[in-house]
Protein backbone atom coordinates (compact mmCIF):
# COMPACT_ATOMS: atom_id res chain seq x y z
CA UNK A 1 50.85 -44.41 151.35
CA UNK A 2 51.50 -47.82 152.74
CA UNK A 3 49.65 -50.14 150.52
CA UNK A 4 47.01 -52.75 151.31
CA UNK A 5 49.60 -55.51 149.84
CA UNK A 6 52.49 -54.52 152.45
CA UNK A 7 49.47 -54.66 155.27
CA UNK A 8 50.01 -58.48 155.64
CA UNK A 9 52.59 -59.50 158.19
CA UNK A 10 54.24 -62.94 159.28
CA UNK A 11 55.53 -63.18 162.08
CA UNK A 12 57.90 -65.95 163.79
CA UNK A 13 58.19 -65.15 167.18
CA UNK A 14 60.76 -67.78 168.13
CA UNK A 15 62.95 -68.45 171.18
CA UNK A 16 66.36 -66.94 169.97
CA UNK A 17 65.08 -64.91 167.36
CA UNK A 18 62.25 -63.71 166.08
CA UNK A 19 61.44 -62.60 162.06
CA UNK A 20 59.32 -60.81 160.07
CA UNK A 21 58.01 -61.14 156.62
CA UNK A 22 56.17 -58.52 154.70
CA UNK A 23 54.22 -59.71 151.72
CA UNK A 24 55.42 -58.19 148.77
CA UNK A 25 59.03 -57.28 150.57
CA UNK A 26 59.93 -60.44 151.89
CA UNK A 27 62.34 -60.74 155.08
CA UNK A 28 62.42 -57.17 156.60
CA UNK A 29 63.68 -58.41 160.08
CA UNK A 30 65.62 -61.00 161.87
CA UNK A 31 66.71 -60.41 165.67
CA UNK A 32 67.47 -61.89 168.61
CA UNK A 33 64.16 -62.05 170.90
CA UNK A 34 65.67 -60.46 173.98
CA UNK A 35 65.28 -57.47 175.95
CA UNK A 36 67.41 -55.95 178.89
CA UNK A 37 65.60 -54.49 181.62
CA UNK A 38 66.67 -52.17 184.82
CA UNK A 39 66.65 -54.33 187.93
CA UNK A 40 63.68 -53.18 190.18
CA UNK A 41 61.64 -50.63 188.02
CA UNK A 42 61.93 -53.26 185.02
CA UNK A 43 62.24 -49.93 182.75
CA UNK A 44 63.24 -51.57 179.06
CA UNK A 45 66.61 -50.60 178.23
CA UNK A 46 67.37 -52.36 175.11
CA UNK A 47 65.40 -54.51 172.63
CA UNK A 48 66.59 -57.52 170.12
CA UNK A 49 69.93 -56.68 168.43
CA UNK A 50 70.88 -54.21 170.92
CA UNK A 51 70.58 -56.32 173.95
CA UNK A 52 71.69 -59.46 172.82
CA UNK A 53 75.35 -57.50 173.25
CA UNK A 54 74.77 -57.41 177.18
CA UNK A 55 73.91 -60.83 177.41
CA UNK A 56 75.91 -63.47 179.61
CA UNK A 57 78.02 -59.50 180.26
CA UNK A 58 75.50 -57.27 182.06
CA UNK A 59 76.06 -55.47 185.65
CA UNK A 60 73.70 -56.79 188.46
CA UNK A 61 72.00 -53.26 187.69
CA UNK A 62 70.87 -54.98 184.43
CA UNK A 63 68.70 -58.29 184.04
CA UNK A 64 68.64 -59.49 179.94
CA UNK A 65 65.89 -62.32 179.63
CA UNK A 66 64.26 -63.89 176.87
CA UNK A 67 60.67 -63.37 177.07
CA UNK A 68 59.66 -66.49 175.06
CA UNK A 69 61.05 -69.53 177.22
CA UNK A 70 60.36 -73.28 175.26
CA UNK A 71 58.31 -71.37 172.33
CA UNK A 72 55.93 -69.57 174.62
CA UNK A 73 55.22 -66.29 176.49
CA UNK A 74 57.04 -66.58 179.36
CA UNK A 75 56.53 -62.18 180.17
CA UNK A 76 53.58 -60.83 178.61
CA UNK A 77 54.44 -57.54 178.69
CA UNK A 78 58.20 -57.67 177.44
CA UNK A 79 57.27 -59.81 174.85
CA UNK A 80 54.24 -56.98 173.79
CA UNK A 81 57.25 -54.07 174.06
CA UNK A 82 59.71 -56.28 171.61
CA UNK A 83 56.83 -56.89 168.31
CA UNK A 84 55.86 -52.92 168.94
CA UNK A 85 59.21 -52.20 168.26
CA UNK A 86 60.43 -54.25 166.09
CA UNK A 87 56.85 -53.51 163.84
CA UNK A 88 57.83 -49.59 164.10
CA UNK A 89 61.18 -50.45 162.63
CA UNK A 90 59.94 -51.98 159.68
CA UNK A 91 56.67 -50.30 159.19
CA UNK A 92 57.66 -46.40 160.26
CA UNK A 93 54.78 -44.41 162.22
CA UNK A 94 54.24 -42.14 159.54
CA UNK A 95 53.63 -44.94 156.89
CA UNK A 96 51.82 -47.11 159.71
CA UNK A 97 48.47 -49.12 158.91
CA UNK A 98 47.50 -51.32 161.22
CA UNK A 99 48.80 -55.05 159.84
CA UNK A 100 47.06 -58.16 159.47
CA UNK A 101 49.39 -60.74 161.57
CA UNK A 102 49.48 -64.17 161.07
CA UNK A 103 52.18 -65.75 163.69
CA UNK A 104 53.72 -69.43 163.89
CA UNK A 105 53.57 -71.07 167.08
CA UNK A 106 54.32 -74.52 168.32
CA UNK A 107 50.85 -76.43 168.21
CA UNK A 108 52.21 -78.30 172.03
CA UNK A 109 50.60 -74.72 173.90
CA UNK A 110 48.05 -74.13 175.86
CA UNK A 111 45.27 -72.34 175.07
CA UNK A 112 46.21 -69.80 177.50
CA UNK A 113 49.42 -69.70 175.83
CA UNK A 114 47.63 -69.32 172.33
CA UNK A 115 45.33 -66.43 173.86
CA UNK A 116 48.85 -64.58 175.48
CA UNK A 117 50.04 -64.86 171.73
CA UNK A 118 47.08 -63.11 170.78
CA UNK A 119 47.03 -60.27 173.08
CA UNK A 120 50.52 -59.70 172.57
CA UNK A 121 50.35 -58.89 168.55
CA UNK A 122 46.81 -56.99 169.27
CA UNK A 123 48.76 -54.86 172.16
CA UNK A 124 51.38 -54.58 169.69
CA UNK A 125 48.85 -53.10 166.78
CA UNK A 126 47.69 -55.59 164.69
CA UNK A 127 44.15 -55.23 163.40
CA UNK A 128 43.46 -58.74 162.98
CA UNK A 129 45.38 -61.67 164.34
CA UNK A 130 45.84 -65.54 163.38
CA UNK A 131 48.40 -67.82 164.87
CA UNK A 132 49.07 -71.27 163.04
CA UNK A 133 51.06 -73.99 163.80
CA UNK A 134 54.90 -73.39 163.25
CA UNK A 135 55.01 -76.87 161.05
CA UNK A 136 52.17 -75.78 158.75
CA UNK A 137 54.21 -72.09 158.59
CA UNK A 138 57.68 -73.71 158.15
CA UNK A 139 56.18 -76.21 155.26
CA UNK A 140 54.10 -73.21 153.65
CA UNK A 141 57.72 -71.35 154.01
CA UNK A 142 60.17 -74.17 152.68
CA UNK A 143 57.50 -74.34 149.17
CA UNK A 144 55.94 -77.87 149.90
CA UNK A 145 52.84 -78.32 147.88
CA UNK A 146 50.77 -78.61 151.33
CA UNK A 147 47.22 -78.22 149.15
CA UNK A 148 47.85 -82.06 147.41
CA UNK A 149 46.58 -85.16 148.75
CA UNK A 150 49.70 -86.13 149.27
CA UNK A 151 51.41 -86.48 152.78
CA UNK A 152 54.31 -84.58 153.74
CA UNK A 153 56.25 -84.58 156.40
CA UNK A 154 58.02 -81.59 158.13
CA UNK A 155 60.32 -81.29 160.98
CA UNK A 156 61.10 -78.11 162.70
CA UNK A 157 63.46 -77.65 165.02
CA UNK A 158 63.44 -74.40 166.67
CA UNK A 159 65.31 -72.69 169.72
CA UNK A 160 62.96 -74.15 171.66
CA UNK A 161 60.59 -76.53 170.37
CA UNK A 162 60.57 -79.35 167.97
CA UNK A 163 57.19 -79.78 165.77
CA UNK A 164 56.86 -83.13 163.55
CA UNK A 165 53.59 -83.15 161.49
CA UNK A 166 52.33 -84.42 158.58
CA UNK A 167 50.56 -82.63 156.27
CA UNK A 168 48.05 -83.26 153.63
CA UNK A 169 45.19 -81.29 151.71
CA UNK A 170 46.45 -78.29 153.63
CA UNK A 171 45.88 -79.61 157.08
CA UNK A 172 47.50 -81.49 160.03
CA UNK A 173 47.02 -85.23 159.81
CA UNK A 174 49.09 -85.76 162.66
CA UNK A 175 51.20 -83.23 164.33
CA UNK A 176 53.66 -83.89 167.57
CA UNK A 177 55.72 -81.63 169.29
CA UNK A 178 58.48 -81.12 172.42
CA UNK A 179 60.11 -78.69 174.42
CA UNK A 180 63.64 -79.55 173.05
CA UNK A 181 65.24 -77.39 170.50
CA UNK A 182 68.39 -74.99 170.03
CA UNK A 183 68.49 -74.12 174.08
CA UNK A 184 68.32 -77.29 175.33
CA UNK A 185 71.14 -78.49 173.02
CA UNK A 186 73.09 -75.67 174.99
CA UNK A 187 71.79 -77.00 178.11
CA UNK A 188 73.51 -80.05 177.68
CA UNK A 189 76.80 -79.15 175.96
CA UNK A 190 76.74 -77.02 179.55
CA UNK A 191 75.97 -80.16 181.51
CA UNK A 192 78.50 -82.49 179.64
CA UNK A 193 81.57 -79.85 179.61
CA UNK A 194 81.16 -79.57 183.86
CA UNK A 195 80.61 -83.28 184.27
CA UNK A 196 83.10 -84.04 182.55
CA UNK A 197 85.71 -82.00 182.63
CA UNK A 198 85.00 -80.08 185.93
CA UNK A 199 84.82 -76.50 183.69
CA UNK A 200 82.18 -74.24 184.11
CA UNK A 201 80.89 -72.32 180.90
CA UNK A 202 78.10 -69.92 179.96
CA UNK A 203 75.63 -70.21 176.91
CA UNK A 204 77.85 -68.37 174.52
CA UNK A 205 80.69 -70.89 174.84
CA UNK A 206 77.62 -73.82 174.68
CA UNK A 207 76.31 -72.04 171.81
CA UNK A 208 79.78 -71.38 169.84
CA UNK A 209 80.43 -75.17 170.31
CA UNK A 210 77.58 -75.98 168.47
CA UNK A 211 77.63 -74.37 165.90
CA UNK A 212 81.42 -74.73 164.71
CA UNK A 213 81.89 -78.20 166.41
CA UNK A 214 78.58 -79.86 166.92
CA UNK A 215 77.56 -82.63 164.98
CA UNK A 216 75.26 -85.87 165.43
CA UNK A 217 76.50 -88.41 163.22
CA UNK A 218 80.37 -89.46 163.10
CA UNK A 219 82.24 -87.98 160.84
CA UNK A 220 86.21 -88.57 159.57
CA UNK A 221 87.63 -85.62 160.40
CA UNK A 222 87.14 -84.82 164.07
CA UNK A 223 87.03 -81.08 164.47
CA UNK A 224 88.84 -79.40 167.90
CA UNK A 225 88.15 -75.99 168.89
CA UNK A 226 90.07 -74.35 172.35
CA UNK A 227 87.17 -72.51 174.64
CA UNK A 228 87.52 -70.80 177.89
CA UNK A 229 85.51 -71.32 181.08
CA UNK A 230 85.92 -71.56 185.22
CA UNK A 231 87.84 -74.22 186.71
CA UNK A 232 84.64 -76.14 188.87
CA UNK A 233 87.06 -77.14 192.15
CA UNK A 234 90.11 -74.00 191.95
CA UNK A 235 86.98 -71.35 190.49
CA UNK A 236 89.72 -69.89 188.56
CA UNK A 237 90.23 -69.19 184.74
CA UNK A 238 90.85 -72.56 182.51
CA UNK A 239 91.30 -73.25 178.77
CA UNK A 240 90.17 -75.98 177.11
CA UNK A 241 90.63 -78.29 174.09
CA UNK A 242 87.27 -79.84 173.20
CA UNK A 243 86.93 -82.01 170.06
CA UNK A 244 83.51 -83.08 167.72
CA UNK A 245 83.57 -86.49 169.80
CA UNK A 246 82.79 -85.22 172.53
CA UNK A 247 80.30 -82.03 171.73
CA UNK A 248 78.13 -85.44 169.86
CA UNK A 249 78.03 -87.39 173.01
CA UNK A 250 77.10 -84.18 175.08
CA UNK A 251 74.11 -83.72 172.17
CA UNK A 252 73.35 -87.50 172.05
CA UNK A 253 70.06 -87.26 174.92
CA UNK A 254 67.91 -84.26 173.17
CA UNK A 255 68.85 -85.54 169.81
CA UNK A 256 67.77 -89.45 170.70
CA UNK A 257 64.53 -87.36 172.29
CA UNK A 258 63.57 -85.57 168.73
CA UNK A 259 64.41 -89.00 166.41
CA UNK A 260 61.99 -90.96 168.77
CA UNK A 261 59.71 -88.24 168.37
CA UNK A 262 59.74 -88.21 164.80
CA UNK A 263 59.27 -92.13 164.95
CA UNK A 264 56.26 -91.99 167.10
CA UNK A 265 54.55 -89.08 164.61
CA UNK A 266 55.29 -91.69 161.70
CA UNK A 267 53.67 -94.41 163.97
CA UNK A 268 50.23 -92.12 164.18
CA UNK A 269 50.92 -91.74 160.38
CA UNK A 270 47.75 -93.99 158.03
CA UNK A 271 49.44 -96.04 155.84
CA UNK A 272 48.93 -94.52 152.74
CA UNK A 273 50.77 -91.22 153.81
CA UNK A 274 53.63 -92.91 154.77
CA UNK A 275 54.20 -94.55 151.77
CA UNK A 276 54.13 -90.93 150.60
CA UNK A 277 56.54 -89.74 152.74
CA UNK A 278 58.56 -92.69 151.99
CA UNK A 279 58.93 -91.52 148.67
CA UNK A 280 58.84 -87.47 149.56
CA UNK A 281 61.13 -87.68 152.33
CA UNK A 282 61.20 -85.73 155.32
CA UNK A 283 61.99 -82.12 155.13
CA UNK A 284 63.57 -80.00 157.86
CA UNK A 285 63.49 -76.42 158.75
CA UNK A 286 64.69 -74.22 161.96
CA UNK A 287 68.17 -73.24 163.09
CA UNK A 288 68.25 -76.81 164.95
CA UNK A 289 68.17 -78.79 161.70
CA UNK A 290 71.22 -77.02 160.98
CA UNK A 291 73.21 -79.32 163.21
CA UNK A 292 76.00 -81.11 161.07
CA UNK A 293 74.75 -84.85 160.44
CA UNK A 294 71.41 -84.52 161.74
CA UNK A 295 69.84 -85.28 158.35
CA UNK A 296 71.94 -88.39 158.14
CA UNK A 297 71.11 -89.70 161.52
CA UNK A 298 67.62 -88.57 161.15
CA UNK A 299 67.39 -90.71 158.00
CA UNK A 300 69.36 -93.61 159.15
CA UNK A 301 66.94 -94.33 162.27
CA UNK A 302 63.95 -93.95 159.81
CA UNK A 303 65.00 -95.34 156.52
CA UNK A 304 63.76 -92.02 154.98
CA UNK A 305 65.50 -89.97 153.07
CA UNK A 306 65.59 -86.06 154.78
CA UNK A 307 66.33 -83.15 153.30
CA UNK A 308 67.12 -79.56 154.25
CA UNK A 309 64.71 -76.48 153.25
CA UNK A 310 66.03 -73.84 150.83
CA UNK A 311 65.94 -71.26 153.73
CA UNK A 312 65.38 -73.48 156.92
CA UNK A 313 66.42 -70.46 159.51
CA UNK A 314 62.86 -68.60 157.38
CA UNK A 315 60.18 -70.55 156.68
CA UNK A 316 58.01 -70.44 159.53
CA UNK A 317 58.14 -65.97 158.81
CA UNK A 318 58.34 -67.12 154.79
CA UNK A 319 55.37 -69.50 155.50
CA UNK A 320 53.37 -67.10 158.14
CA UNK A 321 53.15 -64.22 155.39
CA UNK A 322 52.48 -66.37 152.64
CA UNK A 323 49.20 -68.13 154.76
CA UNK A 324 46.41 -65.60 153.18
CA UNK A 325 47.40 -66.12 149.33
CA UNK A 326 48.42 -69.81 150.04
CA UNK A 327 44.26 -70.38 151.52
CA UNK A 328 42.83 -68.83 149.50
CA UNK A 329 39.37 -69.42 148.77
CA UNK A 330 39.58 -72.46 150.87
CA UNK A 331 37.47 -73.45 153.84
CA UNK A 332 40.60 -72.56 156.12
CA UNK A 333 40.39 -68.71 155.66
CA UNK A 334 37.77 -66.02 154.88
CA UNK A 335 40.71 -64.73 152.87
CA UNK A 336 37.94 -62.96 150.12
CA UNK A 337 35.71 -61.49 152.76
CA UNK A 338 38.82 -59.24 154.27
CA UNK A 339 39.67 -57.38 151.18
C-alpha cells in the first residue's frame, strides 16, 4: 500500500507551471499549467504537457488558456480538472489515499482567491488542505534556517507574481508582493519588439528571447539572436536580428517595478533584521530570478549581496512538502495531532 509518509503533498500551483513534491520521493512532477478546451462545450481536450504543444498553434475549434492568470484562479473548474490529473499521474488510483496538500500561493490574494485555492485541491481529493505563502514555501524549499531569530530575506519571482518577505522565527515579518513576474516580462519584450521595430510576435518568440537573450545588467558581450514575426504596416512574414541591448531596455519597466519593490519591503524591515540581511544577503528563487544579471542589478540598487537558490525553479513545491516536518511541534501546525 501507499504509505502514510508518501500521503503528504506540496504543491506549487504556479502561472506557467505547476510542481509537485512528494515527501519521501521528492519532485514527481513539473508541467506547464495549461489546458486546451473545445470551443463552445468547453470539453477538456488536453492537460499540462500535452497542451502546452497547441499553444500560440491551435484551430479556432480549440481555445488553450492558462487557468491561473497573475498567481490566481482565474477558471475554477479547469484549474480543479488539471491537480486531479496531474495527482492521478503521480499517485495511481489503485495506490490512491487521499493526500494531505499544503500549496504555495502569493500572500497579495484575496481571500476569495485563498478560498478558490481551497476548493480546488479539496475538488481535486485532498483530505486536508493548507495554503502558505509562496515566500515562506520558496525559503523552506531553498534550505534557509527560517526557525532562527535571524532575518532573512527571500525574493521570488514567479510567472506571475513577485513575493519579497522577510522572515524570522518561522514567520513573516514583513512580506510584499506584485503582479509582475515571468508573463509580464513577455508582455513587454511583445510591446518593445512592435514599438519599435513595427514586428508583431507571439509569446513563444517573447519567451525564447528571454531566456537565451534577456538580461538586466550590461554585459561585454552583447548576444544577437534572428526571430521571426509579422511585419505591423505590410502584415506579411519578417525576420529579425534582435541583440541583448535591446531585449534589457524592453525588460527595464517590470524589472525597475520588482527592485523598488524589494526596496520598499527593506524600508518596512526593523532595524535589527536588516542588519541581518545585510550580512545574509538576499536570496532568490522562481524561474524569474533566472534572468541573466538580475542578481547583480538587484544587489547594486541595494548594496546587498543576492544570491541564487540551489534549485530556484523548486522551492516553493521543495518548501510546500517539507512545511509539516519543518513545524513541527510549533505553534504554526497541529503537525502531532494528524498522525
Amino acid at each position: 500500500m501507499f504509505g502514510r509518509t508518501f500521503s503528504d503533498i506540496g504543491i506549487d500551483l504556479g502561472t506557467c507551471n505547476t510542481l509537485i513534491y512528494i515527501r519521501g520521493k521528492g519532485i514527481v512532477l513539473n508541467e506547464p499549467s495549461m489546458v486546451a478546451l473545445e470551443k463552445g462545450t468547453k470539453k477538456i481536450l488536453a492537460i499540462g504537457a500535452d497542451a502546452k504543444p497547441m499553444q500560440f498553434k491551435n484551430p479556432a475549434n480549440i481555445i488553450v488558456i492558462k487557468p491561473l492568470q497573475e498567481g490566481v484562479i482565474a477558471d475554477l473548474e479547469s484549474t480543479e480538472k488539471m491537480i486531479r490529473r496531474f495527482i492521478s499521474k503521480v499517485m495511481p488510483r489503485y495506490r490512491f489515499i487521499k493526500p494531505r496538500m499544503v500549496i504555495g500561493i502569493p500572500s497579495c490574494i484575496t481571500e476569495v482567491e485563498r478560498r478558490a485555492v481551497e476548493e480546488s485541491a479539496y475538488k481535486a481529493g485532498a483530505r486536508e488542505v493548507i495554503v502558505i505563502e509562496e515566500s515562506l514555501a520558496a525559503a523552506i524549499g531553498a534550505g534557509i534556517p527560517i526557525m532562527e531569530p535571524a532575518g532573512h530575506m527571500i525574493c521570488d519571482i514567479g510567472g506571475g507574481t513577485s513575493e519579497i518577505s522577510v522572515i524570522s522565527l518561522g514567520g513573516m515579518v514583513v512580506s510584499r508582493a506584485i503582479r509582475i513576474g515571468g508573463d509580464k516580462f513577455d508582455d513587454a519584450i511583445i510591446r518593445y519588439v512592435r514599438s519599435t521595430y513595427n514586428l508583431i510576435i507571439g509569446g513563444g518568440v517573447a519567451e525564447r528571447l528571454k531566456i537565451e537573450i534577456g538580461n538586466a545588467f550590461p554585459d561585454i558581450v552583447i548576444e544577437k539572436v534572428e526571430i521571426k514575426g509579422t511585419d505591423a504596416i505590410t502584415l506579411l512574414p519578417r525576420r529579425l536580428e534582435i541583440d541583448s541591448v535591446a531585449v534589457r531596455e524592453a525588460l527595464k519597466e517590470p524589472i525597475t517595478k520588482i527592485v523598488e519593490e524589494i526596496k520598499a519591503t527593506m524600508g518596512q524591515t526593523p532595524a535589527e533584521l536588516n542588519a541581518d540581511i545585510a550580512d545574509r544577503g538576499i536570496c532568490m528563487t522562481g524561474g524569474g530570478s533566472l534572468l541573466k544579471g538580475l542578481d547583480q542589478l538587484i544587489s547594486k540598487e541595494t548594496g546587498v549581496p543576492v544570491f541564487l537558490a540551489p534549485e530556484p525553479l523548486n522551492c516553493v513545491a521543495l518548501g510546500a512538502g517539507k512545511y509539516f516536518e519543518t513545524f513541527k511541534g510549533s505553534a504554526r501546525t497541529d503537525y502531532d495531532d494528524l498522525n
